[in-house]
N, C-alpha and C. Protein backbone atom coordinates (compact mmCIF):
# COMPACT_ATOMS: atom_id res chain seq x y z
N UNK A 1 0.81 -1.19 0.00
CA UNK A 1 0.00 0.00 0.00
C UNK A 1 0.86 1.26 0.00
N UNK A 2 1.92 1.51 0.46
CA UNK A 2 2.66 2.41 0.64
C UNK A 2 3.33 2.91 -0.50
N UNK A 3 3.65 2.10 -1.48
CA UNK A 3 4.49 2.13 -2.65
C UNK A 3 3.24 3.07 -3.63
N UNK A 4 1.92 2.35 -3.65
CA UNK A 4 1.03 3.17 -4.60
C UNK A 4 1.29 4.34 -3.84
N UNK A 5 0.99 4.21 -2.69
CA UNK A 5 0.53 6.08 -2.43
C UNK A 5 2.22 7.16 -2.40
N UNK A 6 2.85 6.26 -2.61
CA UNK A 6 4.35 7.14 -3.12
C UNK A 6 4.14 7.48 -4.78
N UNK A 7 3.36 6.50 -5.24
CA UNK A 7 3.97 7.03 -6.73
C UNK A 7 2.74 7.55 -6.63
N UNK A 8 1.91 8.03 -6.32
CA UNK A 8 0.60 8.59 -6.92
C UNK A 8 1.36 10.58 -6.46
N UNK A 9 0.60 11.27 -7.33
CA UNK A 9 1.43 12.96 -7.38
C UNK A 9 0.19 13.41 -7.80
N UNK A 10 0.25 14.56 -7.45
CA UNK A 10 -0.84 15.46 -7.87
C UNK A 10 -0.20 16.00 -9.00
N UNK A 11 -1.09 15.64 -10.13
CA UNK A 11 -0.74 16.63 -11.17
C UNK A 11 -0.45 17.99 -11.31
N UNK A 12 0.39 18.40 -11.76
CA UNK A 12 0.94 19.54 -12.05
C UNK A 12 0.01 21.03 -12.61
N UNK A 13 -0.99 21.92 -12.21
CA UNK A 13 -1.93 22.39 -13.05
C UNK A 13 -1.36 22.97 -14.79
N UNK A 14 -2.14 23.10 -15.35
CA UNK A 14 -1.06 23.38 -16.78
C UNK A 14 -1.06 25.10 -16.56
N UNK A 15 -1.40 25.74 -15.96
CA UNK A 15 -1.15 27.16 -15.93
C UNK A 15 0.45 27.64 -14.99
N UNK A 16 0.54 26.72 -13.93
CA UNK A 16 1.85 26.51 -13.58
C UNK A 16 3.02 25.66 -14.27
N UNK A 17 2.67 25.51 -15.33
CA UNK A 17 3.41 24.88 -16.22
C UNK A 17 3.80 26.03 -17.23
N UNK A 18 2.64 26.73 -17.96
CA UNK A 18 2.88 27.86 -18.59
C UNK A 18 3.60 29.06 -17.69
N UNK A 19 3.34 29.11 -16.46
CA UNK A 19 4.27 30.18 -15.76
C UNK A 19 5.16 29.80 -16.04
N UNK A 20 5.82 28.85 -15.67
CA UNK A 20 7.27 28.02 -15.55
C UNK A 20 7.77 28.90 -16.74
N UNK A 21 7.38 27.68 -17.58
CA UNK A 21 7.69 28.20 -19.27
C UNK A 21 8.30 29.43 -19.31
N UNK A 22 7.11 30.38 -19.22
CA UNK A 22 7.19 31.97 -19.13
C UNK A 22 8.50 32.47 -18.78
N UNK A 23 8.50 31.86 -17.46
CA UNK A 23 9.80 32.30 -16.32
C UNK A 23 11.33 31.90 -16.97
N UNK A 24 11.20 30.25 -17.89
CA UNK A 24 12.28 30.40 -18.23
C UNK A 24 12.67 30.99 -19.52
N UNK A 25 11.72 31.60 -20.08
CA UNK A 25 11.89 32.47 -21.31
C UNK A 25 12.61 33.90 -21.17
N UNK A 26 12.28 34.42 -19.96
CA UNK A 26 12.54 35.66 -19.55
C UNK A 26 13.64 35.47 -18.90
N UNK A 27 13.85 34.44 -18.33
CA UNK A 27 15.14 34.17 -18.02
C UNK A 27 16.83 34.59 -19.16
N UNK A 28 15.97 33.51 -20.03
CA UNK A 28 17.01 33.43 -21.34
C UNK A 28 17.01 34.48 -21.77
N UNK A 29 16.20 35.27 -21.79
CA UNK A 29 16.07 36.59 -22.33
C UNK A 29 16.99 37.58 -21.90
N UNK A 30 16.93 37.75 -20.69
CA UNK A 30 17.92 38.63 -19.77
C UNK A 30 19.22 37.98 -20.03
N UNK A 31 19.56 36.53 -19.68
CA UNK A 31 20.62 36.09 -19.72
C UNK A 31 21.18 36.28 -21.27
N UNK A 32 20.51 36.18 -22.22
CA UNK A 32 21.02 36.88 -23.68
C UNK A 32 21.68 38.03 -23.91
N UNK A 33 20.72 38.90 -23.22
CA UNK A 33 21.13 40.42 -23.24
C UNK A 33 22.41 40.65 -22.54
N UNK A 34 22.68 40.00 -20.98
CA UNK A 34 23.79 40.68 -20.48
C UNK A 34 25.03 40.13 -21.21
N UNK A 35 25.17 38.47 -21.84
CA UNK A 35 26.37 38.18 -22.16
C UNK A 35 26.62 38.74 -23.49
N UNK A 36 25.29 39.53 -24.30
CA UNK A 36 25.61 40.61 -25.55
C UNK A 36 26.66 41.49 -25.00
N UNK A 37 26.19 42.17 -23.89
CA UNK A 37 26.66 43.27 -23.21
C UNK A 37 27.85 43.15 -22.44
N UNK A 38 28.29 42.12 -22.20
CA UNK A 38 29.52 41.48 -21.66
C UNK A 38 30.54 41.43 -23.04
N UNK A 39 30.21 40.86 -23.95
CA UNK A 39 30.62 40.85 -24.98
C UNK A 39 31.39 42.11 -25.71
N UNK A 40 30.19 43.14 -25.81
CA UNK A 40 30.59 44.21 -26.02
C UNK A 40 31.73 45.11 -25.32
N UNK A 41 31.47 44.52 -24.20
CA UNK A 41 32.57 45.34 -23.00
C UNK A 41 34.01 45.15 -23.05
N UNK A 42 33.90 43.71 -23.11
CA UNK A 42 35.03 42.99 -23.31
C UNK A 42 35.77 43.53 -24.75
N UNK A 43 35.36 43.52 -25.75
CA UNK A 43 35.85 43.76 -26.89
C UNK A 43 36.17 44.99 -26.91
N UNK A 44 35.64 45.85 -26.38
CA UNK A 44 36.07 47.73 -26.26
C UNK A 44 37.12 47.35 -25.18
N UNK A 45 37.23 46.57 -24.55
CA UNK A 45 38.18 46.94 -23.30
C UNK A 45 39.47 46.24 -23.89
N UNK A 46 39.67 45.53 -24.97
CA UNK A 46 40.67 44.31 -25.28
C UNK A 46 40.64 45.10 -26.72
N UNK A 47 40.78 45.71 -27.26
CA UNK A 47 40.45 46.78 -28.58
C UNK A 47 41.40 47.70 -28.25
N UNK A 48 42.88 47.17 -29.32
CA UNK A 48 44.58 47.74 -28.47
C UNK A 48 44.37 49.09 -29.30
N UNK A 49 43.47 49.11 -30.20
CA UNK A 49 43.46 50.64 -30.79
C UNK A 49 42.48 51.48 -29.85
N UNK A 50 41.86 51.32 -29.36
CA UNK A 50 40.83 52.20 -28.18
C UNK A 50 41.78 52.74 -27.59
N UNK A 51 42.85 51.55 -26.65
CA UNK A 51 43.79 52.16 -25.40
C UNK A 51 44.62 53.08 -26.39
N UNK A 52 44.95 52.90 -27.39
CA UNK A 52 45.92 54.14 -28.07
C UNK A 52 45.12 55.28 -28.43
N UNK A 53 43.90 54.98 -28.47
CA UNK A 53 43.07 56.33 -29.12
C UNK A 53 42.75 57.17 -27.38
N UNK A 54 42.90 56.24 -26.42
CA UNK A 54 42.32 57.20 -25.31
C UNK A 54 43.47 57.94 -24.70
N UNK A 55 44.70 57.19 -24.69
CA UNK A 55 45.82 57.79 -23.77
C UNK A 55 46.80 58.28 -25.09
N UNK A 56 47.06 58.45 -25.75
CA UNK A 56 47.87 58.29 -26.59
C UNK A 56 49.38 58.88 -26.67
N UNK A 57 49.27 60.12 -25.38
CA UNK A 57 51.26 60.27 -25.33
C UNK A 57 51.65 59.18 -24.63
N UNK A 58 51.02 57.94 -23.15
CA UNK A 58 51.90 57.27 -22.70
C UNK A 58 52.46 56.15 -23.91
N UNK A 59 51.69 55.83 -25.15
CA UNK A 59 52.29 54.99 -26.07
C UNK A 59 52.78 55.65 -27.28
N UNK A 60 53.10 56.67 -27.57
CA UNK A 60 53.99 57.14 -28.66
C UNK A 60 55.17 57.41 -28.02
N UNK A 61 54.93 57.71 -26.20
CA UNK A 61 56.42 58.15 -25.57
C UNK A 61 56.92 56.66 -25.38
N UNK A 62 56.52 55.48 -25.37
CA UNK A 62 57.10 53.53 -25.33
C UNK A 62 57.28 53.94 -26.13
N UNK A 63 56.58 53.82 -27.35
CA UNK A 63 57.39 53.40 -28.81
C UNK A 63 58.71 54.22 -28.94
N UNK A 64 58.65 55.54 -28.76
CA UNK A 64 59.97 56.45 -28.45
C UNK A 64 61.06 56.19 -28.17
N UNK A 65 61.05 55.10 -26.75
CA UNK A 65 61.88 55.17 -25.78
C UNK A 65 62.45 53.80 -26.42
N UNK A 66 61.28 52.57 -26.50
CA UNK A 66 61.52 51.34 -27.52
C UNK A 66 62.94 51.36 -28.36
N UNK A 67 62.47 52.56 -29.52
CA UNK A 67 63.02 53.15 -30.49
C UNK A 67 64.35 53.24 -29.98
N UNK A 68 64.67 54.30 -29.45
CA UNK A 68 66.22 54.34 -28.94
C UNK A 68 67.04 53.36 -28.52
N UNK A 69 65.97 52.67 -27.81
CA UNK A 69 66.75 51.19 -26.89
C UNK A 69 67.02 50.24 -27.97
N UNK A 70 66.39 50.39 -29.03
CA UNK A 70 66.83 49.31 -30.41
C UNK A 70 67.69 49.81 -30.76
N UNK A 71 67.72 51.23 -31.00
CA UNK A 71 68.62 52.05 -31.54
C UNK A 71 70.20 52.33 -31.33
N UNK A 72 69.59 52.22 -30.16
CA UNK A 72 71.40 52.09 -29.46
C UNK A 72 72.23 50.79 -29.13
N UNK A 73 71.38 49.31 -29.41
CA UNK A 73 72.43 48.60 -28.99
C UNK A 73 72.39 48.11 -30.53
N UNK A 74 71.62 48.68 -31.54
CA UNK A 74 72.27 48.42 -33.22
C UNK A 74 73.45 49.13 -33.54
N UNK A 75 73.03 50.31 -33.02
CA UNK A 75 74.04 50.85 -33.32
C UNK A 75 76.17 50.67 -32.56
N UNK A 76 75.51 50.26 -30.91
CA UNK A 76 76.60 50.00 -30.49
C UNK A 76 77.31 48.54 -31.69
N UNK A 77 76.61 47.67 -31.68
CA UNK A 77 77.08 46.31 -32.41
C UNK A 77 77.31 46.55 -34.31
N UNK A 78 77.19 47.65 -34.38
CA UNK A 78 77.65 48.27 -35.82
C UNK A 78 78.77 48.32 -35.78
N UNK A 79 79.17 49.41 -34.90
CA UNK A 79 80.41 50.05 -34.18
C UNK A 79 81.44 49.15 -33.99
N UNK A 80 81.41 48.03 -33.09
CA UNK A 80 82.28 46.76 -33.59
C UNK A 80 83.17 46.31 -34.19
């Protein structure tokens, strides 16, 4: 007797079924939107021409400094 009245369940109504539904639609929905928006963020933030377009003397004064430091040990090993 115990076993029937374990498997016996009250059916589920179908309007809490359609909530459900609902709920996980709006779910996906939101969850769509933010990893768009994550996406987007990420790519402006990892976008090596942005960081040169926003700061742009601290990387023309590297490349500068780069420059010389190539510059001078070509030139020392020319010298040779």
């Amino acid at each position: 007797m115990r076993k029937s009245q374990a498997k016996q369940r009250a059916p589920i109504p179908e309007e809490a079924l359609h909530a459900a539904a609902a709920e996980i639609e709006r779910t996906r929905e939101r969850l769509a939107a933010s990893l768009g928006s994550l996406k987007h963020e990420l790519d402006t933030l990892t976008h090596w021409r942005g960081w040169i377009a926003r700061r742009p003397l601290p990387f023309f004064a590297g490349a500068f400094l780069l420059g010389l430091l190539v510059g001078s040990r070509h030139g020392r090993k020319a010298a040779r």
